[in-house]
C-alpha atoms as a PDB file:
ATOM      1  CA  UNK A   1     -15.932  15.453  20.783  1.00  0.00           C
ATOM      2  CA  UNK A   2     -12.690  15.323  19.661  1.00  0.00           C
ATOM      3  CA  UNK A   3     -13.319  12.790  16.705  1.00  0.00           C
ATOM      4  CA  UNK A   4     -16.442  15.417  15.871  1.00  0.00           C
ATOM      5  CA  UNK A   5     -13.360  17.865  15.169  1.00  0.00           C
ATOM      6  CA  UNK A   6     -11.702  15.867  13.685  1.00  0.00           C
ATOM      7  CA  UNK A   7     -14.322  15.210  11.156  1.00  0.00           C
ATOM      8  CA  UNK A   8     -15.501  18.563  10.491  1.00  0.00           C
ATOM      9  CA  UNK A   9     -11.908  19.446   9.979  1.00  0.00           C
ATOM     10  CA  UNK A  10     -10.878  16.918   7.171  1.00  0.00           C
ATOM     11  CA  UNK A  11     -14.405  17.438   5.628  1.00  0.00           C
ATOM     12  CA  UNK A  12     -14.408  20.893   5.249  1.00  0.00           C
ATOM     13  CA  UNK A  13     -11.734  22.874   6.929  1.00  0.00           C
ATOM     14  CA  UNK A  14      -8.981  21.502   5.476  1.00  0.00           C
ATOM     15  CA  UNK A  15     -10.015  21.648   1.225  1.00  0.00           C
ATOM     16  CA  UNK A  16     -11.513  25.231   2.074  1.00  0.00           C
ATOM     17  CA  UNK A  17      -7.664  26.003   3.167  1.00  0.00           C
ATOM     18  CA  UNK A  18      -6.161  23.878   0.085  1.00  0.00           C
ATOM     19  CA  UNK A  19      -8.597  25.790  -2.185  1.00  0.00           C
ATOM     20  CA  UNK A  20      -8.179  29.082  -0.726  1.00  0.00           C
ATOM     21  CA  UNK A  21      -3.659  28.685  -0.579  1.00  0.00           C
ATOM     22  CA  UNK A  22      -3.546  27.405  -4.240  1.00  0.00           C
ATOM     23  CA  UNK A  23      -5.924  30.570  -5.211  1.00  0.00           C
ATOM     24  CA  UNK A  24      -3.683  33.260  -3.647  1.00  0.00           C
ATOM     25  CA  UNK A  25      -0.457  31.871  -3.684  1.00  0.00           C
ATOM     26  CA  UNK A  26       2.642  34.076  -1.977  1.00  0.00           C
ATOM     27  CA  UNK A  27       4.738  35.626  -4.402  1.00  0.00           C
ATOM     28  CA  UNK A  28       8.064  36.662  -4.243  1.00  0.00           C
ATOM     29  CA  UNK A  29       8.849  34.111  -1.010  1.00  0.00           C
ATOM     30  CA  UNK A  30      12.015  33.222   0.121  1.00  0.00           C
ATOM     31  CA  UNK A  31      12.583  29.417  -0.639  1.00  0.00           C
ATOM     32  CA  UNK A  32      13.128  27.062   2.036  1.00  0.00           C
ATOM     33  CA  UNK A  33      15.635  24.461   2.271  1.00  0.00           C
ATOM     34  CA  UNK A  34      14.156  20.803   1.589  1.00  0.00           C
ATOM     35  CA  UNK A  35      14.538  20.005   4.771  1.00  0.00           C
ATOM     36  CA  UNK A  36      12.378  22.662   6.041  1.00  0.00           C
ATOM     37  CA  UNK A  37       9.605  21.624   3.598  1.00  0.00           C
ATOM     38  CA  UNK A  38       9.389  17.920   4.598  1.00  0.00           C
ATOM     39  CA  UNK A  39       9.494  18.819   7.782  1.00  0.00           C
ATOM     40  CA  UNK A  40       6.851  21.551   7.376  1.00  0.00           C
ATOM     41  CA  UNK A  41       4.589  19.110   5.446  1.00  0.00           C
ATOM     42  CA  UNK A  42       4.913  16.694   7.895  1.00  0.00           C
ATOM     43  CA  UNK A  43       4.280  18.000  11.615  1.00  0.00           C
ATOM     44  CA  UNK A  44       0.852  18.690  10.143  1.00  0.00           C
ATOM     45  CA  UNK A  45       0.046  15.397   9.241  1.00  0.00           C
ATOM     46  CA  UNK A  46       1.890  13.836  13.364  1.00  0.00           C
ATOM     47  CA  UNK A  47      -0.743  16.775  14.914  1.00  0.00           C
ATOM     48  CA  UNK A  48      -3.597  15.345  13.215  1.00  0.00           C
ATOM     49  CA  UNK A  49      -2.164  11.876  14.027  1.00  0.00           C
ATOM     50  CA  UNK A  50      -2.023  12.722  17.074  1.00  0.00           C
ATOM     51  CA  UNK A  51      -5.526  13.655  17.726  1.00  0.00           C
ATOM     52  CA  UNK A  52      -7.016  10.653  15.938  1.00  0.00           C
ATOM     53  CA  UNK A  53      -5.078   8.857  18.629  1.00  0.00           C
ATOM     54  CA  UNK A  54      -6.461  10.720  21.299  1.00  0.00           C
ATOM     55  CA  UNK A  55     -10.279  10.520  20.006  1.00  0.00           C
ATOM     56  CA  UNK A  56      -9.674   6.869  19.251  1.00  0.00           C
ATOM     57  CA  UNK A  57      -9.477   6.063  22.998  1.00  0.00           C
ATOM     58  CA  UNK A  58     -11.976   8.728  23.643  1.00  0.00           C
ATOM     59  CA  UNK A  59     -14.752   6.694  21.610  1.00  0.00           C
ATOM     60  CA  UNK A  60     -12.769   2.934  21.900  1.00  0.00           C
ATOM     61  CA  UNK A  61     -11.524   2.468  18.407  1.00  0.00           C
ATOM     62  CA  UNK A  62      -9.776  -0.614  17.711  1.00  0.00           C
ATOM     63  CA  UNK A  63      -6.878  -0.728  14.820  1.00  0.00           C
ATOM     64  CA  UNK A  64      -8.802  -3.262  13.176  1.00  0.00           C
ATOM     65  CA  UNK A  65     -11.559  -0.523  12.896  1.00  0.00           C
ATOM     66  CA  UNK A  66      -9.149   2.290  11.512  1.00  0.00           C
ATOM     67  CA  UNK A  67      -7.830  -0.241   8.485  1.00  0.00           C
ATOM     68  CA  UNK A  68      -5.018  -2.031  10.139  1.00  0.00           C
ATOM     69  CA  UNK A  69      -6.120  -5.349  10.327  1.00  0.00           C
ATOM     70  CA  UNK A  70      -4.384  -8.193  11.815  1.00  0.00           C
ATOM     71  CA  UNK A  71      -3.511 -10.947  10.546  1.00  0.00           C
ATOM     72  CA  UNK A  72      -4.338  -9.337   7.420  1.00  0.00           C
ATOM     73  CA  UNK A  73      -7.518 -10.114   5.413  1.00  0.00           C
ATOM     74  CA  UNK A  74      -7.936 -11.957   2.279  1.00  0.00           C
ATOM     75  CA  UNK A  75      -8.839  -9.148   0.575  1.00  0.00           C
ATOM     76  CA  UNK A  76      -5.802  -7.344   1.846  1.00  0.00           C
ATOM     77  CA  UNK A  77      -3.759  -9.700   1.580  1.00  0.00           C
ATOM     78  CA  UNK A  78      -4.502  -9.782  -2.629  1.00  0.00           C
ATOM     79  CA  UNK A  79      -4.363  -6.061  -2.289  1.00  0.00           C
ATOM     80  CA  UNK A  80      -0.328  -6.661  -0.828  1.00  0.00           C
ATOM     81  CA  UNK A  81      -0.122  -8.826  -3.773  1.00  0.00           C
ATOM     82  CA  UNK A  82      -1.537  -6.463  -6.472  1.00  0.00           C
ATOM     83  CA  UNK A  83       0.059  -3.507  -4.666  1.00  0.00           C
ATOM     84  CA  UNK A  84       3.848  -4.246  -5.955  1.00  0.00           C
ATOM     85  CA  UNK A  85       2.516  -5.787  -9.580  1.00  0.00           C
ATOM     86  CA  UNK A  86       0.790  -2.261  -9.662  1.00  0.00           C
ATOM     87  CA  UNK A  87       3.509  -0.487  -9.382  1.00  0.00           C
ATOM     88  CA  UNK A  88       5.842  -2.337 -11.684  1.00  0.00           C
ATOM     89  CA  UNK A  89       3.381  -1.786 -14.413  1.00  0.00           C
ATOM     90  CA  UNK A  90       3.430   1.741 -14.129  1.00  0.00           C
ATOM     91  CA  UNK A  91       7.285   1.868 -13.743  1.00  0.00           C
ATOM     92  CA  UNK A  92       7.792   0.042 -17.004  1.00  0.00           C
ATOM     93  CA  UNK A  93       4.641   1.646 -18.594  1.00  0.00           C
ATOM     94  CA  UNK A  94       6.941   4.536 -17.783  1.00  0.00           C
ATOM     95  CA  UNK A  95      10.176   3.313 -19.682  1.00  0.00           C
ATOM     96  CA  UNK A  96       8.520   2.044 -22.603  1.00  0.00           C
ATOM     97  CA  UNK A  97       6.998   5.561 -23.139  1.00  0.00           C
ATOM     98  CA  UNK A  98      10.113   7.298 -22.390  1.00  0.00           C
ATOM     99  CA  UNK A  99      11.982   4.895 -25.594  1.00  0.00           C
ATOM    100  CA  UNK A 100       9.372   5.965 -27.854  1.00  0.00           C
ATOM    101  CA  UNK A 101       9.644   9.704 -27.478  1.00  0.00           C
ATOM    102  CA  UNK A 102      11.912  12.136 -29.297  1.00  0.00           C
ATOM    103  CA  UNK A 103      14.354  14.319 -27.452  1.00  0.00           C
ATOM    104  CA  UNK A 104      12.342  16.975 -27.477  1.00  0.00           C
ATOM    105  CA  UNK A 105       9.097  14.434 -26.153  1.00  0.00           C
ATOM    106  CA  UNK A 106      11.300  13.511 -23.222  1.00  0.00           C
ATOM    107  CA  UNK A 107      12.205  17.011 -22.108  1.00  0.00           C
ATOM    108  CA  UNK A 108       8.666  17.490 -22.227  1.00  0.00           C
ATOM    109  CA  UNK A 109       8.250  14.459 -20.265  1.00  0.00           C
ATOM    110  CA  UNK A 110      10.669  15.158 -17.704  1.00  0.00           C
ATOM    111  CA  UNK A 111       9.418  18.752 -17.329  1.00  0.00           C
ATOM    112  CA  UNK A 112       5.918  17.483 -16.114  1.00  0.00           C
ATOM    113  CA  UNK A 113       7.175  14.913 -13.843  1.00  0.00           C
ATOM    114  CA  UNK A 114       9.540  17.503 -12.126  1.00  0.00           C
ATOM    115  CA  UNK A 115       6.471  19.999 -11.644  1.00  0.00           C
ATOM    116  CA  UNK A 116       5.121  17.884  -8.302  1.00  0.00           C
ATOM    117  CA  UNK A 117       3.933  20.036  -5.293  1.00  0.00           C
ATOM    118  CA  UNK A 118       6.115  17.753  -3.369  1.00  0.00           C
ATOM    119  CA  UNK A 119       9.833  18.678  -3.787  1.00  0.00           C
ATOM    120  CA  UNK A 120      12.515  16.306  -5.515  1.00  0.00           C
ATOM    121  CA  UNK A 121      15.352  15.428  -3.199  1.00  0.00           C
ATOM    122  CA  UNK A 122      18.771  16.114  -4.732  1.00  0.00           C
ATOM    123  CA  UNK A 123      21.353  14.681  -1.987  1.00  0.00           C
ATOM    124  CA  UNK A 124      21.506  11.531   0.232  1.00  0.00           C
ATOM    125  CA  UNK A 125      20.028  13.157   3.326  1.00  0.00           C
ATOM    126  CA  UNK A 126      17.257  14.970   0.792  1.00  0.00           C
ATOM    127  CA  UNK A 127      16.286  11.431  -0.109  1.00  0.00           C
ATOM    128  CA  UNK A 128      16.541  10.266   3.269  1.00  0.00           C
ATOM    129  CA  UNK A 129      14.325  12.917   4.076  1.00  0.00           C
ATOM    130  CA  UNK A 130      11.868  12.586   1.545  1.00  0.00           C
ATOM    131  CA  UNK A 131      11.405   8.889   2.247  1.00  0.00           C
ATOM    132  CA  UNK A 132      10.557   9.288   5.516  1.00  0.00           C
ATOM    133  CA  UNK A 133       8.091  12.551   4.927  1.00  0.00           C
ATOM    134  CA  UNK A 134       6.519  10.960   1.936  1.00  0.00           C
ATOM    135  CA  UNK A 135       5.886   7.817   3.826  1.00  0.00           C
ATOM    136  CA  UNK A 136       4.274   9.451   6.900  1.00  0.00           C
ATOM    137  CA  UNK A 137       2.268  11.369   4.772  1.00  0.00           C
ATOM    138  CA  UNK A 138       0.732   8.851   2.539  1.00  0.00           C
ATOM    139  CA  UNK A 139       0.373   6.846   5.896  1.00  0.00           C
ATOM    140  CA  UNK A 140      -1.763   9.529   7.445  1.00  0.00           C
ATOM    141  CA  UNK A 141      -4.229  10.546   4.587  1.00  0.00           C
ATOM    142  CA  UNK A 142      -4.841   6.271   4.063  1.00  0.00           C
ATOM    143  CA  UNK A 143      -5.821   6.467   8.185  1.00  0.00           C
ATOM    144  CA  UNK A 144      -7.488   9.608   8.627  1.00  0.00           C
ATOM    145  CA  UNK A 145      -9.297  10.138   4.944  1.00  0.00           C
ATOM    146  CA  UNK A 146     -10.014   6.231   4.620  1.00  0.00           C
ATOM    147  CA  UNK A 147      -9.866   4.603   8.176  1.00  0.00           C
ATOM    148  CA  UNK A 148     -11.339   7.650  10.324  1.00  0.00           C
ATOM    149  CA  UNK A 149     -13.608   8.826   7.961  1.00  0.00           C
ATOM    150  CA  UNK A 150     -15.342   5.641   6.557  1.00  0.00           C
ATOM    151  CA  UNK A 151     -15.937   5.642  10.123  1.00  0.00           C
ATOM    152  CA  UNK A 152     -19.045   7.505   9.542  1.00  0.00           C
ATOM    153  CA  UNK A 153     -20.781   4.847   7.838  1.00  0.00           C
ATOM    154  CA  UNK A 154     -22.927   3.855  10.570  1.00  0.00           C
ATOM    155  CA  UNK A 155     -24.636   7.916  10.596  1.00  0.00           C
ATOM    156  CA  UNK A 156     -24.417   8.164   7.121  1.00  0.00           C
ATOM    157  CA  UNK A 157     -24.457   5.155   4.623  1.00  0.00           C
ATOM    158  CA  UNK A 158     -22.064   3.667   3.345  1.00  0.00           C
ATOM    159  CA  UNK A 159     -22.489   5.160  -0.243  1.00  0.00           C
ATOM    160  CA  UNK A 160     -22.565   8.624   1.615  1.00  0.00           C
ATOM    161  CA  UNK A 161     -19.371   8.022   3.812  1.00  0.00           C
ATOM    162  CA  UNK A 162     -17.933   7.243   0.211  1.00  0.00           C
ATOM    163  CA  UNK A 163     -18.806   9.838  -1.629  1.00  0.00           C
ATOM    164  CA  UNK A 164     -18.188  12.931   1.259  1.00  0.00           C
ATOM    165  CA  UNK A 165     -14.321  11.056   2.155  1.00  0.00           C
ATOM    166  CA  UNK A 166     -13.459  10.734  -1.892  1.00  0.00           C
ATOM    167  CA  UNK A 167     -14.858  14.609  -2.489  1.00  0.00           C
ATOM    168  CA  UNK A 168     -12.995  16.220   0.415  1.00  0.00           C
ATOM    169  CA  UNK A 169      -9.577  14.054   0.185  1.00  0.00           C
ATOM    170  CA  UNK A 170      -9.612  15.326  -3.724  1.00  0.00           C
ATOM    171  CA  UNK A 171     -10.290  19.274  -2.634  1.00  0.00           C
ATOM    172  CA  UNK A 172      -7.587  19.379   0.068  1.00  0.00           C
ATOM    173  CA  UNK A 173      -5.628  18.697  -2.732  1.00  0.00           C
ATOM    174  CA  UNK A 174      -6.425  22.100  -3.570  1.00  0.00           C
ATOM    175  CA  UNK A 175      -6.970  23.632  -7.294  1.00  0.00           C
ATOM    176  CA  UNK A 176      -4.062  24.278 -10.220  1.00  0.00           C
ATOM    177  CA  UNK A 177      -6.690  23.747 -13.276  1.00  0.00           C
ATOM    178  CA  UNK A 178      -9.552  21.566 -14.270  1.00  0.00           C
ATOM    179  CA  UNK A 179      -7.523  18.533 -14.847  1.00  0.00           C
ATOM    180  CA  UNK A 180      -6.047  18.377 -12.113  1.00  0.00           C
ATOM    181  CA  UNK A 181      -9.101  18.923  -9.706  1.00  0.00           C
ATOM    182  CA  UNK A 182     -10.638  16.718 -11.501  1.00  0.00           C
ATOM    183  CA  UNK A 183      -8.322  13.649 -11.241  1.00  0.00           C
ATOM    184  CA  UNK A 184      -7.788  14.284  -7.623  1.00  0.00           C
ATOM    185  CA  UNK A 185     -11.397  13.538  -7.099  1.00  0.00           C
ATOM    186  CA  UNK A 186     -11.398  10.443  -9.085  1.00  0.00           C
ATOM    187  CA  UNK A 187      -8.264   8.936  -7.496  1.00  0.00           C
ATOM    188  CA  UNK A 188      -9.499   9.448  -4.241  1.00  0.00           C
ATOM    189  CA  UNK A 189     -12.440   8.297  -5.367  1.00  0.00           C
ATOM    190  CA  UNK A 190     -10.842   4.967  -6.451  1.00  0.00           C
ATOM    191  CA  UNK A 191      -8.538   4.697  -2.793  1.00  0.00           C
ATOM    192  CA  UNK A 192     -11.879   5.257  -1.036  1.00  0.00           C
ATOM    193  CA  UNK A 193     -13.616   2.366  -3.082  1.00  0.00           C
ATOM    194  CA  UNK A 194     -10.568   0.130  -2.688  1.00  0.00           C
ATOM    195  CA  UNK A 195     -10.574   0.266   1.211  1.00  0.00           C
ATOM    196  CA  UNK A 196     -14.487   0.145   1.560  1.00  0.00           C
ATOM    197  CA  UNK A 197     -13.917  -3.281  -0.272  1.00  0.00           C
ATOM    198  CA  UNK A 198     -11.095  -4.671   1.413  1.00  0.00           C
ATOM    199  CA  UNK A 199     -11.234  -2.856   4.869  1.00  0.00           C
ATOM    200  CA  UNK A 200      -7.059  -2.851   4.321  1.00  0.00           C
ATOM    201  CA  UNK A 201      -5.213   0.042   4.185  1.00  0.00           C
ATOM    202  CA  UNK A 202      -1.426  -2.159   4.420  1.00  0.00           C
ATOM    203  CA  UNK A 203      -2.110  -2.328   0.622  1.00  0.00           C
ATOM    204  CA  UNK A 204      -3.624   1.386   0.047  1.00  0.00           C
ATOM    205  CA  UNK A 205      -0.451   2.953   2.103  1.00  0.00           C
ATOM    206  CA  UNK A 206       2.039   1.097  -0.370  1.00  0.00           C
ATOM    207  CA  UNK A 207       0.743   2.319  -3.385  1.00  0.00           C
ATOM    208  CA  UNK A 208      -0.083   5.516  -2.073  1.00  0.00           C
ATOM    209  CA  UNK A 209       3.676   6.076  -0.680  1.00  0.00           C
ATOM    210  CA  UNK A 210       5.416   3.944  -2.946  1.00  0.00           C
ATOM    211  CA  UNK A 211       4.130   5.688  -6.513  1.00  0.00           C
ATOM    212  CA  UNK A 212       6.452   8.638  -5.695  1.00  0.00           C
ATOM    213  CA  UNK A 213       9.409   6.687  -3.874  1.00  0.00           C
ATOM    214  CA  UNK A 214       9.050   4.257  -7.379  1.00  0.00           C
ATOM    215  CA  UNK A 215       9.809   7.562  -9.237  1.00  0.00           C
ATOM    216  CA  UNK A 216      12.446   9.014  -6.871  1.00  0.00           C
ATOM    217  CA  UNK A 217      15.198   7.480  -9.036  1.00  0.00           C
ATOM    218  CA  UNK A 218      13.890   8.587 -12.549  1.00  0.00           C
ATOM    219  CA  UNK A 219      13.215  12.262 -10.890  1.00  0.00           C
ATOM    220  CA  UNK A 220      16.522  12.368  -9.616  1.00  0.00           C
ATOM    221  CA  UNK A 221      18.284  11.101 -13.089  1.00  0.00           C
ATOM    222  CA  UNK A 222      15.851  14.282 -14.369  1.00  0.00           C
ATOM    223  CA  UNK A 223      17.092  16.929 -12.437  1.00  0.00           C
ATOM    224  CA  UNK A 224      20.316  15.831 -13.412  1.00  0.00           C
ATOM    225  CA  UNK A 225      19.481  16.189 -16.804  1.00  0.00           C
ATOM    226  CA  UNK A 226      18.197  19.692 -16.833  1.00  0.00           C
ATOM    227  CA  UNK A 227      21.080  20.748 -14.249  1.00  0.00           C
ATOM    228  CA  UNK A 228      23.799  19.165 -17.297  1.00  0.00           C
ATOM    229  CA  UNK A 229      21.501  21.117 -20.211  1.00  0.00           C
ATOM    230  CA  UNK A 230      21.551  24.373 -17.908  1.00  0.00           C
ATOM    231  CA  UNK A 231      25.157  24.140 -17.653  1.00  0.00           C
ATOM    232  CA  UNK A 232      26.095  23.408 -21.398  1.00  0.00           C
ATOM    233  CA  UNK A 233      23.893  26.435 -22.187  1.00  0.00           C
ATOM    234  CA  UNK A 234      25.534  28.322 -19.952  1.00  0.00           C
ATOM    235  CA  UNK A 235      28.885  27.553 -21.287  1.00  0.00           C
ATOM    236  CA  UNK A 236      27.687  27.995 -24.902  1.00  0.00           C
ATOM    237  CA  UNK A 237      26.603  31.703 -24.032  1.00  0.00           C
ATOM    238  CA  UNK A 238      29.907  32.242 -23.063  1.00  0.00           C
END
């Protein structure tokens, strides 16, 4: 029963509430410290945890069945191998785009990597806290939207399972404009692929969490950046 809930939740409920939050957002709210907001981002994800957990023993799920396998797989062990070449390729994709820009280019730049819905850290404890929110997070979407979900193969089809884990993992992330639905969709679409291949998810969760820990640094450098430019302005209008 539980695992039913489960289901219907991740399926449905929770991109109807992503779609519905990023349609009527709150204005005028009080910020919260970042602190608050990893923490408030992550109890969600350790409640949902939890219940997997729970329904897991309910119906005799094995790790092996959710993704973790052990030892790991061939497949996922080449996925642990293309996981950190991955992500050095996009880091120095990143530099080699950032030299060719003008000043104005990289302000540009550096304005749409500091728009995330996830907030940039600013001080040790920030990062400390990010790190360890970020993590759990990208942890719990690999288990419960690729592990739990792919789950339903056996009722559905494979193809099926696919296609309903991909479309709802890309919703919840809820709706800022075309684009951006749309490459939701076909990322998740690509995660969902990669674990219905491999049956891994060591290798999914280290991409997943370490594409924004790989960019912590340059975000950080950012904000410093606009926080120096701010200032300067500031001390020009006076």
């Amino acid at each position: 029963m539980l695992n039913i809930l489960l289901a219907v939740y991740l399926l449905a409920v929770a991109p109807a509430i992503s779609l519905w939050r990023s349609r009527h957002k709150r204005g005028n709210k009080p910020e919260a410290s970042l602190a608050s907001r990893y923490w408030s981002m992550s109890w969600k994800v350790l409640v949902l945890l939890t219940i997997l957990w729970l329904g897991a023993r309910e119906a005799g799920y094995t790790a092996t069945q959710l993704g973790f396998d052990i030892p790991v797989s061939t497949a996922g062990t080449w996925g642990l191998v293309f996981a950190p070449l991955l992500l050095g390729g996009i880091a120095l994709a990143g530099v080699i785009s950032e030299r060719g820009q003008t000043s104005e280019g990289r302000i540009e730049l550096e304005r749409k990597a500091l728009e995330s819905p996830f907030p940039w850290p600013r001080t040790r404890m920030e990062v400390l806290g990010f790190a360890v929110s970020i993590t759990l997070m990208s942890a719990a979407w690999e288990i419960l939207y690729r592990g739990f979900l792919l789950l339903l193969t056996p009722h559905i089809g494979l193809p099926m399972a696919i296609v309903a884990s991909a479309l709802a993992y890309g919703l919840a992330h809820g709706y800022e404009n075309p684009q951006q639905l749309l490459g939701s969709i076909v990322a998740a679409f690509v995660f969902t692929l990669a674990y219905a291949l491999t049956h891994s998810l060591w290798w999914l969760i280290a991409i997943h969490a370490g594409l924004p820990l790989s960019a912590l640094p340059a975000a950080m450098a950012a904000l410093r950046r606009r926080a120096a430019r701010q200032s300067d302005a500031m001390r020009q209008e006076a």
